[in-house]
Structures are given as C-alpha cells and as structure tokens.
C-alpha atoms as a PDB file:
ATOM      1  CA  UNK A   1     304.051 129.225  -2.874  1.00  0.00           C
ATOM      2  CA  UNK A   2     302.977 132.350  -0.873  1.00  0.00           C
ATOM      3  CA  UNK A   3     303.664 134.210  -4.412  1.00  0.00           C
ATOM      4  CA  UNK A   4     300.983 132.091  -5.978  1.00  0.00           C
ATOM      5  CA  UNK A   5     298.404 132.096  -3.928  1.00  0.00           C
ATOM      6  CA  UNK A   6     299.036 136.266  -4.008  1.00  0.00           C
ATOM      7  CA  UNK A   7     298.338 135.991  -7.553  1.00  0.00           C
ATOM      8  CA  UNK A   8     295.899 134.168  -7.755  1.00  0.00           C
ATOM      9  CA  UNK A   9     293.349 136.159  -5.449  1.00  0.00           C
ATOM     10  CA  UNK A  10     292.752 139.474  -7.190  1.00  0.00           C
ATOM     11  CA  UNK A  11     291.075 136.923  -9.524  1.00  0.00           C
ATOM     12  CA  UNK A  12     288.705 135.359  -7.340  1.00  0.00           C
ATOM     13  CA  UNK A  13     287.912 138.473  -5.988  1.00  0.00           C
ATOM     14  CA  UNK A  14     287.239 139.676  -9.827  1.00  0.00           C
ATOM     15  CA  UNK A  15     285.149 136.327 -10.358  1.00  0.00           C
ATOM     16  CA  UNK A  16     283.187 136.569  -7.302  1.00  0.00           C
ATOM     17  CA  UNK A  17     282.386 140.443  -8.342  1.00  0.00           C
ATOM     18  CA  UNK A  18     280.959 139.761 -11.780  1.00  0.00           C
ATOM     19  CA  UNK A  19     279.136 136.876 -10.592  1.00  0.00           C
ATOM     20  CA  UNK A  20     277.413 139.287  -7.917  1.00  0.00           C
ATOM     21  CA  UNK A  21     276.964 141.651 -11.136  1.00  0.00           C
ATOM     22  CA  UNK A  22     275.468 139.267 -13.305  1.00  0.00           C
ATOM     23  CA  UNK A  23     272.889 137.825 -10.593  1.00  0.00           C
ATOM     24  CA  UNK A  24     272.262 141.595  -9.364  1.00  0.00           C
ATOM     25  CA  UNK A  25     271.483 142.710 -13.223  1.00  0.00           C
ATOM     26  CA  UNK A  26     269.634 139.208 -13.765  1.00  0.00           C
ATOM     27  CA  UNK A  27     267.453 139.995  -9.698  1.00  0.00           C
ATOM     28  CA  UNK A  28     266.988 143.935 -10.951  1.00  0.00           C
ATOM     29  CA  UNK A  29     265.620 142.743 -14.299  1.00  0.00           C
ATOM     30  CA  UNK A  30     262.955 139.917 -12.984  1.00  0.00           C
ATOM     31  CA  UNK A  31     262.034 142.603 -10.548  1.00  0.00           C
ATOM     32  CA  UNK A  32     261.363 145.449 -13.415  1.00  0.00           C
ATOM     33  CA  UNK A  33     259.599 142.406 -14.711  1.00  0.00           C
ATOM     34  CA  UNK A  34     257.557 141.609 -11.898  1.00  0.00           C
ATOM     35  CA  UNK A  35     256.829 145.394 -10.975  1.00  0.00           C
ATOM     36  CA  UNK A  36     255.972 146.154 -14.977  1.00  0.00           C
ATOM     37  CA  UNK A  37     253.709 143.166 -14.232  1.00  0.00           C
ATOM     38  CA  UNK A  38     251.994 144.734 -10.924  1.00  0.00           C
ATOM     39  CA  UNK A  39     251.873 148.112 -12.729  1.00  0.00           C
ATOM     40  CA  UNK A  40     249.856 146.993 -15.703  1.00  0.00           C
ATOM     41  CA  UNK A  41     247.585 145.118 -13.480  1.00  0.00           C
ATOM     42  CA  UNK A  42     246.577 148.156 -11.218  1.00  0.00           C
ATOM     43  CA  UNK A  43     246.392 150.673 -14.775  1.00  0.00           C
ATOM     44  CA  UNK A  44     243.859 147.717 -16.065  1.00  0.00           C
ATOM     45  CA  UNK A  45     242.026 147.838 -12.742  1.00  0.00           C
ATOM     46  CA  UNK A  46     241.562 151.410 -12.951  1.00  0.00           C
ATOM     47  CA  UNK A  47     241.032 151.755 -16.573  1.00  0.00           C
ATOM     48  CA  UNK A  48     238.218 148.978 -16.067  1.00  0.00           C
ATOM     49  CA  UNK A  49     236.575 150.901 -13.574  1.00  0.00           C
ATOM     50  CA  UNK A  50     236.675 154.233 -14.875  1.00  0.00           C
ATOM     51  CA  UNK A  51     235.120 152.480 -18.451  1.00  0.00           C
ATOM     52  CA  UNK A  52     232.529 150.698 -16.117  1.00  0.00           C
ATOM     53  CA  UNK A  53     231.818 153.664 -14.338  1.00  0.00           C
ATOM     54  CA  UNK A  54     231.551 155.812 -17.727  1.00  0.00           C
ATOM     55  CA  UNK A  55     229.378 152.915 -18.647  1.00  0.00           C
ATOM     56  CA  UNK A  56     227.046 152.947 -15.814  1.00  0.00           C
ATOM     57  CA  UNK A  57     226.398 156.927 -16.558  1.00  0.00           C
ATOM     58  CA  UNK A  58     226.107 156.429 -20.018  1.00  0.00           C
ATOM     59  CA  UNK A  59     223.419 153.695 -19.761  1.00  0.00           C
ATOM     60  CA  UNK A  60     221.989 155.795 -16.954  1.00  0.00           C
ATOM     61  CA  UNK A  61     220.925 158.555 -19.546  1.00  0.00           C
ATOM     62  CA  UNK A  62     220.092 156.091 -22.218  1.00  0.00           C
ATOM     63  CA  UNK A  63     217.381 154.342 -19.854  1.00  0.00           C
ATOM     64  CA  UNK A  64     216.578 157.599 -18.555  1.00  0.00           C
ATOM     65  CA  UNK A  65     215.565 158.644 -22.396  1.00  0.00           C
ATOM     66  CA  UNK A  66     214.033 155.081 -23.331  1.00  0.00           C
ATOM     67  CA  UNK A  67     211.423 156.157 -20.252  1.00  0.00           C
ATOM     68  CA  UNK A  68     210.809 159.376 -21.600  1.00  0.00           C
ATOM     69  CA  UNK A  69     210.497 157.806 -25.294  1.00  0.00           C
ATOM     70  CA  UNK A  70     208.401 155.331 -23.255  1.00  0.00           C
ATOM     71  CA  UNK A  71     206.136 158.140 -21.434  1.00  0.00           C
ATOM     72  CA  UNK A  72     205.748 159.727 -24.606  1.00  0.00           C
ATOM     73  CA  UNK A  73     204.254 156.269 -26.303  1.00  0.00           C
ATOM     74  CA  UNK A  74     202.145 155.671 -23.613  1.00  0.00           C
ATOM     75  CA  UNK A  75     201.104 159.279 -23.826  1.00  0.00           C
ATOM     76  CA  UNK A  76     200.287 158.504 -27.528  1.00  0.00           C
ATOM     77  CA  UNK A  77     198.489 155.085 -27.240  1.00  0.00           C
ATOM     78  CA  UNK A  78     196.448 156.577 -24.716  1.00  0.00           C
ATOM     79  CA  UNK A  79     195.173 159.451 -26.756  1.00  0.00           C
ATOM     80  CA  UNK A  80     194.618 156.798 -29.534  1.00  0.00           C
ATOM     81  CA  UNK A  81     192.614 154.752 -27.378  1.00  0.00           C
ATOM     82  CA  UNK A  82     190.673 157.655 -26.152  1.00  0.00           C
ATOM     83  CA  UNK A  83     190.128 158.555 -29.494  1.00  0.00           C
ATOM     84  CA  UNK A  84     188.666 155.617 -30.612  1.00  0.00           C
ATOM     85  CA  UNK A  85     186.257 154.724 -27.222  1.00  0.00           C
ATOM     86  CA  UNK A  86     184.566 158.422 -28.011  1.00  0.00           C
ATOM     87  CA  UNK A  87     184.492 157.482 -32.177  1.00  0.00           C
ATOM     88  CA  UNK A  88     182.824 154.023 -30.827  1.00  0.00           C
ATOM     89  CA  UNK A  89     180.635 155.205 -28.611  1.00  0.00           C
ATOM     90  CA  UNK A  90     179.416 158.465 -30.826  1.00  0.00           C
ATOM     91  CA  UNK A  91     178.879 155.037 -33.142  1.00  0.00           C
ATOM     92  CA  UNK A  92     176.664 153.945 -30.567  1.00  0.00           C
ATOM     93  CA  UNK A  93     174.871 156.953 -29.746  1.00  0.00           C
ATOM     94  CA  UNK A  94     174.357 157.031 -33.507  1.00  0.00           C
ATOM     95  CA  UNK A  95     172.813 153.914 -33.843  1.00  0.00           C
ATOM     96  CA  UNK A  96     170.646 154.745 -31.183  1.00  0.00           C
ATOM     97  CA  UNK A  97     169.233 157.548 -32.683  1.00  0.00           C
ATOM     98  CA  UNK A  98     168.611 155.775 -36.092  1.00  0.00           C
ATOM     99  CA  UNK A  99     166.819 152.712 -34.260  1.00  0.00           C
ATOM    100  CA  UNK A 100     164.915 155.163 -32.199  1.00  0.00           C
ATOM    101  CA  UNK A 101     163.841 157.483 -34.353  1.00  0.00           C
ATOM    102  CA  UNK A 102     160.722 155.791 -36.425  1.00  0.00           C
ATOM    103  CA  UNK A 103     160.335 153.355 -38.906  1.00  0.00           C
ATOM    104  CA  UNK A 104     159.165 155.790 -41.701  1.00  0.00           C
ATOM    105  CA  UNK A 105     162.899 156.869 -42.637  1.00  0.00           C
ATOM    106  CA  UNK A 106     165.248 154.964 -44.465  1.00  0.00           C
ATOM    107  CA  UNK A 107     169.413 155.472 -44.482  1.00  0.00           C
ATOM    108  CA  UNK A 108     171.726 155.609 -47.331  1.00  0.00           C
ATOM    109  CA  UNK A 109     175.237 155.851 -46.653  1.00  0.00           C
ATOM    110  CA  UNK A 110     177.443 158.005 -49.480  1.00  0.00           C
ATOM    111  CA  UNK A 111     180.950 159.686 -49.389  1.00  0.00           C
ATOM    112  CA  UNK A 112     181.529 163.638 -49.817  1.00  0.00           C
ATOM    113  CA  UNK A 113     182.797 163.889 -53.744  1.00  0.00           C
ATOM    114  CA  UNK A 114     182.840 167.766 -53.327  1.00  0.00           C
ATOM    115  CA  UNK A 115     181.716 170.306 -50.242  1.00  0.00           C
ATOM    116  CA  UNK A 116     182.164 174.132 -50.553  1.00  0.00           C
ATOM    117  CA  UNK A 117     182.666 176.265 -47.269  1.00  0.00           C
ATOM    118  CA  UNK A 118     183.831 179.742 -48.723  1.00  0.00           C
ATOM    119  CA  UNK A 119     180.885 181.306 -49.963  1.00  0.00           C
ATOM    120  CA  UNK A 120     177.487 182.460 -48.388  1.00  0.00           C
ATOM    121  CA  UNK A 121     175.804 179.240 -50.242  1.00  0.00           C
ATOM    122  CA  UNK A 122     177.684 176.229 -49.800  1.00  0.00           C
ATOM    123  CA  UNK A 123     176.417 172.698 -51.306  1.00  0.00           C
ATOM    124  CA  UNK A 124     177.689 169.545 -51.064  1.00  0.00           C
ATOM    125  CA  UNK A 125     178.007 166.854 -53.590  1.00  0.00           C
ATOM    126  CA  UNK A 126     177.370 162.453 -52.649  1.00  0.00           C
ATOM    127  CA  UNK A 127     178.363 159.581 -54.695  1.00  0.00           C
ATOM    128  CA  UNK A 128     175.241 158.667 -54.584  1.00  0.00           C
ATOM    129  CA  UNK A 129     171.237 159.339 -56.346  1.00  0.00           C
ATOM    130  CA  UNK A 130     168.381 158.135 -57.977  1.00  0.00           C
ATOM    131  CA  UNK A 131     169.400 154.503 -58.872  1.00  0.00           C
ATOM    132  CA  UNK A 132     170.369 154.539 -54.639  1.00  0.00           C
ATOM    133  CA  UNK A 133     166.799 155.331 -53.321  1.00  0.00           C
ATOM    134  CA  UNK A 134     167.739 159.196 -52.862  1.00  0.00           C
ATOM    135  CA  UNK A 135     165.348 161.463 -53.538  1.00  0.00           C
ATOM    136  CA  UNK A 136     165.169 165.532 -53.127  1.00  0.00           C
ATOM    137  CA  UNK A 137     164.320 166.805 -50.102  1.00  0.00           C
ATOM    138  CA  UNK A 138     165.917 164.052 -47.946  1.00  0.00           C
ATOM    139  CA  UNK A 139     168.045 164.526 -45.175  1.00  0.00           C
ATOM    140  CA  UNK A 140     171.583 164.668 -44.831  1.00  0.00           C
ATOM    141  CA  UNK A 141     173.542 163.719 -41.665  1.00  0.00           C
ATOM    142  CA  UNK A 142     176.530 162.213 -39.788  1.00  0.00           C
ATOM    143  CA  UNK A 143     177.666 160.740 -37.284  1.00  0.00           C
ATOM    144  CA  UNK A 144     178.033 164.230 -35.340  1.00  0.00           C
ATOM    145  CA  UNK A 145     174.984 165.554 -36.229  1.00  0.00           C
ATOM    146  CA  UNK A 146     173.065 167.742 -38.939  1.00  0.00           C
ATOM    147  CA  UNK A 147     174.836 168.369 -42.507  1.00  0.00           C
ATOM    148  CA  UNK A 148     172.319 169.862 -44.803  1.00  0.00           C
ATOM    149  CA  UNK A 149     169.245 168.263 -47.091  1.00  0.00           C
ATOM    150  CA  UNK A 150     169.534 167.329 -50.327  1.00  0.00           C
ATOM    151  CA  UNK A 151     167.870 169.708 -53.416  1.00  0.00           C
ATOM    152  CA  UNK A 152     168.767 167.923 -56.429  1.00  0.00           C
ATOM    153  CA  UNK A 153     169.775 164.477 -57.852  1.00  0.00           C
ATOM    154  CA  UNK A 154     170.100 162.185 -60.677  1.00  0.00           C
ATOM    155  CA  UNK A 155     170.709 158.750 -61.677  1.00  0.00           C
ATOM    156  CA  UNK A 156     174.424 158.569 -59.705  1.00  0.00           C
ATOM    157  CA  UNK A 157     175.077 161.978 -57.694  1.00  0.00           C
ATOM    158  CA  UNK A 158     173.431 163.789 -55.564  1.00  0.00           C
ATOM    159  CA  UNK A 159     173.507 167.677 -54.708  1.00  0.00           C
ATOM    160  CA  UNK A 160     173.081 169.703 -51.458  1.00  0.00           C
ATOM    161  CA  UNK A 161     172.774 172.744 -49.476  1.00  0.00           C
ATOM    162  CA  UNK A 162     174.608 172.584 -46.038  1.00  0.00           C
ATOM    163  CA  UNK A 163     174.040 174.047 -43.010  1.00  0.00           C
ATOM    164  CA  UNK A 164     176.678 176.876 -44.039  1.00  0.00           C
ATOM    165  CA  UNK A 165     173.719 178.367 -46.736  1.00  0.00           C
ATOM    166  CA  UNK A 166     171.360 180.832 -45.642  1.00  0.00           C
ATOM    167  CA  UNK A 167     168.558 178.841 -47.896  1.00  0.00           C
ATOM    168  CA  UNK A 168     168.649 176.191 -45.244  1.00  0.00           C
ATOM    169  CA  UNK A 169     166.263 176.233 -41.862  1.00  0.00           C
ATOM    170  CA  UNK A 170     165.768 173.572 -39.735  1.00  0.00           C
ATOM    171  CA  UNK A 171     163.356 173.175 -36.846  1.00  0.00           C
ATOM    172  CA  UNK A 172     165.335 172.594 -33.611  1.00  0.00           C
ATOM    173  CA  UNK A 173     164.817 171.866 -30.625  1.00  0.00           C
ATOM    174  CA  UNK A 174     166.506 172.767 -27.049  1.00  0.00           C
ATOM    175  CA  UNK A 175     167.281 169.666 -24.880  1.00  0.00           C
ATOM    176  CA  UNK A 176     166.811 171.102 -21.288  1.00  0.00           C
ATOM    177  CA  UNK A 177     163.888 173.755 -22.071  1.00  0.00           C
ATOM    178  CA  UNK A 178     162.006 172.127 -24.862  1.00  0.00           C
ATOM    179  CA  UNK A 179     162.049 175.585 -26.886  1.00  0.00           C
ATOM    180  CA  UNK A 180     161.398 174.653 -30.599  1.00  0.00           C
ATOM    181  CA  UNK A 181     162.765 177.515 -33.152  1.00  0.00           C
ATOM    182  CA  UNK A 182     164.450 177.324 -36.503  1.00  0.00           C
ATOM    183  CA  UNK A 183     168.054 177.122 -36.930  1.00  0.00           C
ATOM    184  CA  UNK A 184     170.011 178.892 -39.564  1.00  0.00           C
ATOM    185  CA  UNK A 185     173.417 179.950 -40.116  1.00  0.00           C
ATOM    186  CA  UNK A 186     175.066 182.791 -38.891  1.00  0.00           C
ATOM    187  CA  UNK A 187     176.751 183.680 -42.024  1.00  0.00           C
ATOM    188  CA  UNK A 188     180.420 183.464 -41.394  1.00  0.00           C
ATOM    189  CA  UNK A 189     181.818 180.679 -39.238  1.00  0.00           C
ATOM    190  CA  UNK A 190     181.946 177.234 -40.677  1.00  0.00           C
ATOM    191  CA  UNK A 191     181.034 175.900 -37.135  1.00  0.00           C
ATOM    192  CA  UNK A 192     178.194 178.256 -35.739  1.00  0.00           C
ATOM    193  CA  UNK A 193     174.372 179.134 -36.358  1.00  0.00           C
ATOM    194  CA  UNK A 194     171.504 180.605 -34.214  1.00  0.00           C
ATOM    195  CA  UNK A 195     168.371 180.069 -33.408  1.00  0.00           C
ATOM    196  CA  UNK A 196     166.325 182.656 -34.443  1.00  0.00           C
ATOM    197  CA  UNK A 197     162.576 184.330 -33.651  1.00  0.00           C
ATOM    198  CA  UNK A 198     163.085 183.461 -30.108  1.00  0.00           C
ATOM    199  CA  UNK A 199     160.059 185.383 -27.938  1.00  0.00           C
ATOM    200  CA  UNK A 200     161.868 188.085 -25.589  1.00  0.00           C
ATOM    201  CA  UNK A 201     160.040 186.293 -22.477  1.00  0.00           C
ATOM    202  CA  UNK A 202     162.258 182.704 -23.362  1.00  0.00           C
ATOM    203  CA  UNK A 203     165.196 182.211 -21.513  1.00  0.00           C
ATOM    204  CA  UNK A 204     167.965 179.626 -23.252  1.00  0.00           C
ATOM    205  CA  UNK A 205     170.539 178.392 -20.996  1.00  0.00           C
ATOM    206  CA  UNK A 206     174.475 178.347 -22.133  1.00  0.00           C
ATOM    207  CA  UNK A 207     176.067 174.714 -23.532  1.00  0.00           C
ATOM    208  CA  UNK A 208     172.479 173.296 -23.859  1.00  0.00           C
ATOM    209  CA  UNK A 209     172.134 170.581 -26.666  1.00  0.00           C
ATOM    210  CA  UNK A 210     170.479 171.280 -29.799  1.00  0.00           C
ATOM    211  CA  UNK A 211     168.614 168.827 -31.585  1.00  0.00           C
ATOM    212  CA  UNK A 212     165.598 168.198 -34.374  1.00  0.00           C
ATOM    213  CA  UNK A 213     162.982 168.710 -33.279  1.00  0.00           C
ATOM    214  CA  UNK A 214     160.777 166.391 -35.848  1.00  0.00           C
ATOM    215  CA  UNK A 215     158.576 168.748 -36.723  1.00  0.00           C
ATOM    216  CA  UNK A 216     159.359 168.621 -40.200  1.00  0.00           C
ATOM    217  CA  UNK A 217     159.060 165.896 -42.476  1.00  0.00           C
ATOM    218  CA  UNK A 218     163.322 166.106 -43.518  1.00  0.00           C
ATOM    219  CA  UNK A 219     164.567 164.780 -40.466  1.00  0.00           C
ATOM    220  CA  UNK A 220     164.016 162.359 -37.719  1.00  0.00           C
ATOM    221  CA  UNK A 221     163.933 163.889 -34.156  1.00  0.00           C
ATOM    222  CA  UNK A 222     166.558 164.146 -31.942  1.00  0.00           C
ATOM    223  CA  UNK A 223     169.443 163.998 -34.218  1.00  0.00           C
ATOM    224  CA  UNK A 224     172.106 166.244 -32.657  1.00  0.00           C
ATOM    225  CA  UNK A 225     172.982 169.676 -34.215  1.00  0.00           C
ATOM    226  CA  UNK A 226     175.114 171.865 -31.682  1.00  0.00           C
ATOM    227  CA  UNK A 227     175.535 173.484 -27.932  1.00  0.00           C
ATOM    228  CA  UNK A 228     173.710 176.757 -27.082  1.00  0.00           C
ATOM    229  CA  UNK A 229     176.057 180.021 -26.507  1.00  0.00           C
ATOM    230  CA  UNK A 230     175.000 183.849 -25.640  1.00  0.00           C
ATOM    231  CA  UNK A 231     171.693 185.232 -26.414  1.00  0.00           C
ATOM    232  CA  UNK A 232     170.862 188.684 -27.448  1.00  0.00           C
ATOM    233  CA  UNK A 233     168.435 191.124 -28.587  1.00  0.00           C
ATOM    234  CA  UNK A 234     167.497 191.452 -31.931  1.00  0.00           C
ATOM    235  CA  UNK A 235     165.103 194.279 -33.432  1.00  0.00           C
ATOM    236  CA  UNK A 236     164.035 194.847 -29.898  1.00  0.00           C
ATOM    237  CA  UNK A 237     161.110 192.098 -30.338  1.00  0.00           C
ATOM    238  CA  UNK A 238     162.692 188.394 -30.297  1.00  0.00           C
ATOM    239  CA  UNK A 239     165.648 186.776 -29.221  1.00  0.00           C
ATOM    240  CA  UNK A 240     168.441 185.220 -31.038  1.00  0.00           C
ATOM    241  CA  UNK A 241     170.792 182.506 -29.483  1.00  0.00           C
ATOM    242  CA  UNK A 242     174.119 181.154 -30.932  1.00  0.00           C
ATOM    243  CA  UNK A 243     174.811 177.827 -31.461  1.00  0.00           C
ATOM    244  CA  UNK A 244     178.118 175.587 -31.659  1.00  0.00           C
ATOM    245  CA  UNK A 245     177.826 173.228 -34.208  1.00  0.00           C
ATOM    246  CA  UNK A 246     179.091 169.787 -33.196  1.00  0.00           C
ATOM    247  CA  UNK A 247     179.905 168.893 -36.956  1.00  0.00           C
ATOM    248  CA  UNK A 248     183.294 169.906 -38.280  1.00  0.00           C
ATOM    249  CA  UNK A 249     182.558 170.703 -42.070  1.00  0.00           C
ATOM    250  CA  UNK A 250     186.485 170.869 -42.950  1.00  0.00           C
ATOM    251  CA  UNK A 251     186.581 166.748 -42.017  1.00  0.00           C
ATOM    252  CA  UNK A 252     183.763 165.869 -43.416  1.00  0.00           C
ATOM    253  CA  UNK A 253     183.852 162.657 -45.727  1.00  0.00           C
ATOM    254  CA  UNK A 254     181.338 160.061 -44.971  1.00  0.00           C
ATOM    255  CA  UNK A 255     177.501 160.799 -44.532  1.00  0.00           C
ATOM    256  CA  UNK A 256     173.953 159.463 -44.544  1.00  0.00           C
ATOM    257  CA  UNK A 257     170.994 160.300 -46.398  1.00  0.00           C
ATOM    258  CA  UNK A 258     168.002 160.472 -44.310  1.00  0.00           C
ATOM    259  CA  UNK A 259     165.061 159.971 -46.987  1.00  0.00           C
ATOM    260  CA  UNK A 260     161.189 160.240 -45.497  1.00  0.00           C
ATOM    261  CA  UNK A 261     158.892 157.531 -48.091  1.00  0.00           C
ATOM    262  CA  UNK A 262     155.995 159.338 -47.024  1.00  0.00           C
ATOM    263  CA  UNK A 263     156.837 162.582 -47.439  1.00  0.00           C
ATOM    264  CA  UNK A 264     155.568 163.505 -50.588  1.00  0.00           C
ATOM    265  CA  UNK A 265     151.807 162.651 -48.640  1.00  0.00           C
ATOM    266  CA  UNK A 266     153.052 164.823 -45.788  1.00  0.00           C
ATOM    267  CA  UNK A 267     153.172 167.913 -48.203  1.00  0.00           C
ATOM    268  CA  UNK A 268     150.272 166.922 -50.838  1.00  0.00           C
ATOM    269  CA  UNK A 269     148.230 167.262 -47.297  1.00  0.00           C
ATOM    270  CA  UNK A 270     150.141 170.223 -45.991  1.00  0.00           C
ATOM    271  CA  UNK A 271     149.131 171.921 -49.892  1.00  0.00           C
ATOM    272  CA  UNK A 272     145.447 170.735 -49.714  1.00  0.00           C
ATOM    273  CA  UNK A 273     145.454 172.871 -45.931  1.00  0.00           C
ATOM    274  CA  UNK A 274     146.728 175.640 -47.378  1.00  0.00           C
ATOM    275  CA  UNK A 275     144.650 175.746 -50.312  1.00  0.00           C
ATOM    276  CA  UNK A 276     141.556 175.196 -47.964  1.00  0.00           C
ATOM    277  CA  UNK A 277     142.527 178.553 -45.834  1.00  0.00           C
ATOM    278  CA  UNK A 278     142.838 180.875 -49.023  1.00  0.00           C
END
C-alpha cells in the first residue's frame, strides 16, 4: 500500500507542474497580448498627434500664403478700381469740356489706323473722312487732351500732323496766369513741348495746366494740353517754358475730330483784313 501511494506521487507532482506550465505560457501569452494591445494604442496616440501637429503647421503656412495671395488680389482689384474711377471721371471731365465749349463745333469719333512718332514730322492716320463730316483743318483730340489737326482727307480716311511735328502751333493758354502763347514741340520727346515767345517780364509758375486758349478757329477752349516745367532764356529777348504733355502718343487708339462749320467764314474774314492792311 505505502509502495503505491510512493509511486504514484512523482506523477501528481509532474501533472500539477505542467498544468502550472501550460496556464503560465497560456497567462504570459494573453499578457503579450494585452501589452501588444496597450503598445499599439499609445504608438497610434502619438503618431496621431505628431500627424495633427504636422498638420496644424502645414495648414498654418498654407493660410498664411492664401492671405498673402489674398493681399496681393486685393492689392490688384484696388488698382483696377482706381484705374477705372480716374478713366470715368477723365470721361466726365471730358464731357464737360465738349458741352461747355460752344455750340459751333461738332465731334466725330474715329480710331488711330496708323500714327508715326520717330521722325521730326509725325502724322496720324483716322478711319474716318469726307463721307463722316471731316473736313481739313479740324481738330483732333482725346480724352487727355490735344493730338494734332487734321491737313488732308478723302472720302474714308483722314490724315494728320500731331503735336510731335514742328508744322503744328497751337494757341495755349496758362490756367493760373492767363498767359496766352503758342505751343510747339520741342523736337525730341514724344511727351513734351514749350511755349514759346514768352516776354522776359512773364513769370510761368511750375505744374501749371495748359490749355486752348480759343483763339483760333481749330479748337474749342479749354481743352487740356499739358503741365508747365522750367523756364529759360532764349536769344536773350523772350522766354521759353516746357511743357508735359498729358497725352501719351505710344497708347493712343481712339480720338475725336473737332470740326469748326464756320470756319471757312472765320478765315474768308481773317483774308479780307489782311488784304485791307496791304
């Protein structure tokens, strides 16, 4: 009996060892489990908020540029807008001018088919003539100011001397001083002329505006022609002051012919005085 039971507990013993090794292996395992399970949690936690925070700088700089793409579209709008208050009111001023300036003249609007500026007489061409109401001798202007007068047409063109020819002179006027003198061009810059024959005793002020005067039967007064500059001595016996035109001859495209009906009786009476003082 005793023999037996000797035998028969190394066995137990064996049993009750692998049991504790099985439930050990099976306890270490659901806990590499769980702690594989914790692990992977806490690397998603911080991978999330490394991503978010990489996120959060990355849209940081990307609304940081859409303002500055913003400022700059503002930027352009406004200089747009700008652009076209002073085109709508120079529209304004224009239409001032032309309502103000007499019944007697009469406006034709025409396009620019060619204009020269490289030479010491530059013309202009218009898509318009004779069968439009244009005659020679008329006017030409836009809506900055004085362009030149027209010498020649026929039935569907017109042709021009500018302002940039030193055939053209036109009677001008000096806004703040009322100084009438004739205004040529100076010969080499597309945007300047003078006014000339100035008496030594007349004193032009700088960035005065320049307009016609209406002295002559071409154009209506007061249509704007350019800012006063320096004056200076010339031939020690008269005066000659620059002026800035305000038209820009290299965007020139659209004008208006200024044509005078009654000018043709204007110079049959300016002939008949001249033939009456020879």
């Amino acid at each position: 009996m005793s023999s037996g039971r000797g035998n028969t507990y190394p066995v137990i013993v064996l049993a009750i060892f692998i049991a504790l090794e099985f439930a050990g292996g099976a306890l270490l395992s659901r806990s590499s489990t769980l702690q594989d399970i914790w692990f992977n949690r806490m690397s998603h936690r911080v991978m999330g908020a490394l991503w978010g925070g990489t996120e959060t700088i990355r849209n940081h700089f990307n609304l940081q540029k859409q303002n500055d793409q913003l400022r700059e579209e503002n930027f352009r709008l406004s200089e747009e807008l700008r652009a076209l208050k002073d085109a709508g009111e120079m529209l304004t001023e224009e239409a001032e001018l032309v309502k103000g300036s007499g019944s007697r003249f009469t406006y034709i609007p025409a396009t620019v088919v060619k204009l020269s500026k490289n030479s010491s007489h530059n013309y202009i061409i218009l898509n318009k003539g004779r069968a439009d109401g244009i005659k020679p001798n008329s006017g030409i202007i836009s809506s900055l100011g004085v362009v030149g007068v027209v010498s020649a047409v026929d039935e569907h063109f017109s042709y021009g001397l500018t302002l940039m020819n030193s055939k053209i002179s036109v009677s001008a006027r000096v806004g703040r001083t009322g100084i009438v003198a004739p205004l040529v061009w100076d010969g080499v810059h597309t945007d300047r002329a003078y006014l000339s024959d100035l008496p030594l005793h007349y004193e032009i002020p700088e960035k005065d505006t320049v307009r016609t005067s209406g002295f002559s039967s071409i154009f209506p007064p007061d249509i704007p022609i350019g800012v006063t500059g320096l004056s200076n001595m010339m031939n020690g016996s008269t005066n000659r002051t620059e002026v800035f035109l305000f038209q820009n001859f290299s965007a020139l495209r659209y004008v208006t012919v200024v044509n005078n009906p009654v000018r043709d009786e204007i110079t049959s009476l300016e002939k008949k005085d001249e033939e009456g003082h020879r």
